[in-house]
Protein backbone atom coordinates (compact mmCIF):
# COMPACT_ATOMS: atom_id res chain seq x y z
CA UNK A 1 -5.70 27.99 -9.17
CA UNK A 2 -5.55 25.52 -6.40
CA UNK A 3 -7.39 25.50 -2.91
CA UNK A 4 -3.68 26.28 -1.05
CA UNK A 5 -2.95 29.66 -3.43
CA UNK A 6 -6.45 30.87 -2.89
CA UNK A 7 -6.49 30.34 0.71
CA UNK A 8 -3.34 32.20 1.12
CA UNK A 9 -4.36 35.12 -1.02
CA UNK A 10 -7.58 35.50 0.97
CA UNK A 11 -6.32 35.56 3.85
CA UNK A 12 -3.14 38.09 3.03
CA UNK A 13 -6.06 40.32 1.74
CA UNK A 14 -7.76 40.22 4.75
CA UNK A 15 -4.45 40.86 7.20
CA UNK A 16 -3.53 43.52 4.43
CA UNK A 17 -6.81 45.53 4.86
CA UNK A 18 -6.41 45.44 8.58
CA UNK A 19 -2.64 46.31 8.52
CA UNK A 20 -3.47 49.56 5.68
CA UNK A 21 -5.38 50.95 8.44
CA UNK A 22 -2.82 50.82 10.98
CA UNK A 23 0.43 53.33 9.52
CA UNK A 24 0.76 54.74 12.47
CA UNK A 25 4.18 55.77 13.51
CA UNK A 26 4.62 52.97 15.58
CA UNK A 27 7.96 51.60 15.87
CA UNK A 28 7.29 47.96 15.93
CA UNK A 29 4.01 45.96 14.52
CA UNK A 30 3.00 43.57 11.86
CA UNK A 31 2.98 44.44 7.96
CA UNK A 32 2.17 42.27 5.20
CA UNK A 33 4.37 41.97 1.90
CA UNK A 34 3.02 41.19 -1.67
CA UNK A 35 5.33 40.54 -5.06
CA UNK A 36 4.21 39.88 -7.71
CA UNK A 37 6.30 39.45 -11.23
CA UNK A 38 7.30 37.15 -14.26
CA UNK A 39 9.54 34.27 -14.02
CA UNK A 40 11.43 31.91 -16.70
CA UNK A 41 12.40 28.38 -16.76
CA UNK A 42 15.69 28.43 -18.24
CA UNK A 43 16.02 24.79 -19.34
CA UNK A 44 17.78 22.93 -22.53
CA UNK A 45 15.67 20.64 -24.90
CA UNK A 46 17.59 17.79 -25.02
CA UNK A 47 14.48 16.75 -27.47
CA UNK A 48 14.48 18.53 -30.76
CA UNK A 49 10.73 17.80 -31.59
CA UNK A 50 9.19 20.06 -29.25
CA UNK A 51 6.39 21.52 -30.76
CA UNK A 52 5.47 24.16 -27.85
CA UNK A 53 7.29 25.60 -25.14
CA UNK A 54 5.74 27.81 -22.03
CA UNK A 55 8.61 28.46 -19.93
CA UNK A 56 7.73 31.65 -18.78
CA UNK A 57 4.98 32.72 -15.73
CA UNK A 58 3.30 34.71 -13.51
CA UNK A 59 4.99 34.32 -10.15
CA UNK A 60 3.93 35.69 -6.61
CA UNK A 61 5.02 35.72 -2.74
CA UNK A 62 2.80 36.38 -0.18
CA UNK A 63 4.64 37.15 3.27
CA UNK A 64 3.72 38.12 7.09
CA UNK A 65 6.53 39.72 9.19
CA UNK A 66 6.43 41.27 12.79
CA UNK A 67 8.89 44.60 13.14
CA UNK A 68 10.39 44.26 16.49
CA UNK A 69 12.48 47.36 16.64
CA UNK A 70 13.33 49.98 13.76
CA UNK A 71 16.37 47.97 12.82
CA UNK A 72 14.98 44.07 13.16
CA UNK A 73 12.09 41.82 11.83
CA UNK A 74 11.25 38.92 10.92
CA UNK A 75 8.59 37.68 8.01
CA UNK A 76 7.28 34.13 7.03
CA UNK A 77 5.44 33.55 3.55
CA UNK A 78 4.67 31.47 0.83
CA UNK A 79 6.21 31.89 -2.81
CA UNK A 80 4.87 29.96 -6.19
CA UNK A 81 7.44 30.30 -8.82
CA UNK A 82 4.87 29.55 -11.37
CA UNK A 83 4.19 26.43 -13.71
CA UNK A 84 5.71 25.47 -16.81
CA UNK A 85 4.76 23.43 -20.01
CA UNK A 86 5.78 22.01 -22.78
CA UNK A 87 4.52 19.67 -25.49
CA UNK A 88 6.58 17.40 -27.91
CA UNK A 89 6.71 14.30 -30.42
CA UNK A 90 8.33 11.25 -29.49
CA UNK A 91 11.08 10.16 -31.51
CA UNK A 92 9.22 7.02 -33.64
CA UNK A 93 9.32 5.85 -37.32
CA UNK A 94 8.61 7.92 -40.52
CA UNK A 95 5.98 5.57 -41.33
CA UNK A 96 3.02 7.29 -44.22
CA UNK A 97 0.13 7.69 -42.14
CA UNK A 98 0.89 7.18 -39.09
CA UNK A 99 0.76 9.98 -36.41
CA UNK A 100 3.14 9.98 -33.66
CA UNK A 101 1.67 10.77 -30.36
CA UNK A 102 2.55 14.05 -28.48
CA UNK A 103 3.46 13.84 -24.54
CA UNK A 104 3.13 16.70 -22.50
CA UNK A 105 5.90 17.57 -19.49
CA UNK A 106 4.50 20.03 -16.49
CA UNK A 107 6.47 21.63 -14.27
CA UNK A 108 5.41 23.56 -10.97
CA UNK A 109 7.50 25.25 -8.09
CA UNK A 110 6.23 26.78 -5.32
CA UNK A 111 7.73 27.09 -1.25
CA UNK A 112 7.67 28.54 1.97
CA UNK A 113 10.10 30.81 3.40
CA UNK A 114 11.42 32.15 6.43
CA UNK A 115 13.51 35.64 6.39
CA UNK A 116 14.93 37.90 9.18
CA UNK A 117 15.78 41.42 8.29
CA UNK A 118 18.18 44.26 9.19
CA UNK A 119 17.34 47.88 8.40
CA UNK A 120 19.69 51.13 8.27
CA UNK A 121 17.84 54.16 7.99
CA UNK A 122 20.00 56.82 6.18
CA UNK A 123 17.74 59.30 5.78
CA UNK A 124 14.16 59.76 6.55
CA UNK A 125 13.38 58.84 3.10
CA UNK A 126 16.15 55.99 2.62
CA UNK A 127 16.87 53.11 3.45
CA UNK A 128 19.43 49.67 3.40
CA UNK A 129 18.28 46.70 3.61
CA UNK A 130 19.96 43.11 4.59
CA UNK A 131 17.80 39.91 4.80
CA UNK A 132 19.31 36.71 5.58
CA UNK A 133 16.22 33.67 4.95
CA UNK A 134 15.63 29.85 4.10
CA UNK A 135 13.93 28.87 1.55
CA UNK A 136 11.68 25.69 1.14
CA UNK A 137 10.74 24.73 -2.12
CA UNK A 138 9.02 22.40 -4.31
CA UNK A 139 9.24 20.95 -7.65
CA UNK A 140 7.01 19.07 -9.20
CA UNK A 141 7.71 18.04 -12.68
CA UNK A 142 5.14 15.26 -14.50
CA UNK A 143 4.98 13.28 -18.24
CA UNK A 144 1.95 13.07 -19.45
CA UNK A 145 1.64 10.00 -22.44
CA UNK A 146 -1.33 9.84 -24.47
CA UNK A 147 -3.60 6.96 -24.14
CA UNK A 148 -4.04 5.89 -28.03
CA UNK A 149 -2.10 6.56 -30.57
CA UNK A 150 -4.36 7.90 -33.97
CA UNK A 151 -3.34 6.97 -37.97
């Protein structure tokens, strides 16, 4: 985990501790929002010879919002999508012992976003739920080629 994800999780404990305290019936304040779920890279192999795939992950958001009336707020956070891996042989000659060397592709997403909601209470228990939001987001995708190649 790097030094940005851990800062954000410590601190969205700490504003999440102070904000449990506070359910109040208070029409407007701030609140703090955690997800937390699987994703899945849904990409083709253009290269048959992959020998392993990890296109799924653990994904999570992170977001701060301020409720200015019972029917308007507005939340900032930080999303990573997760990271993904696979590993796979380069195409190279069928030549009797010689091993062909295995690369290594990485790929990592992760954002910022910015959301303003719209609430309609239906019932005391119920509710609807628009957000409109931009999203900012980053992919990083990397080869990594081995240094040597072994027979």
């Amino acid at each position: 985990m790097n030094h940005r994800i851990s800062a954000v999780c410590i601190v969205s404990m700490g504003l999440g501790a102070g904000t449990a305290l506070a359910q109040g019936g208070s029409v407007h304040g701030w609140y703090v929002g955690l997800d937390y779920g699987q994703s899945k890279l849904d990409r083709v192999d253009a290269n048959p010879n992959v020998v392993e795939r990890n296109y799924s992950s653990d994904s999570f958001a992170v977001r701060l919002g301020y409720r200015f009336a019972r029917y308007f707020s507005l939340e900032a956070g930080y999303a990573d999508i997760g990271d993904f891996s696979a590993s796979y042989i380069s195409y190279c000659s069928p030549v009797p012992g010689v091993v062909c060397p295995v690369y290594e592709s990485r790929t990592s997403i992760d954002g910022f976003l910015l959301n303003a909601i719209g609430t309609w209470p239906v019932t005391d228990h119920f509710h609807l739920k628009g957000v409109l939001g931009a999203t900012w987001r980053e992919l990083s995708a990397s080869v990594i080629y081995p240094t040597e190649t072994k027979s």
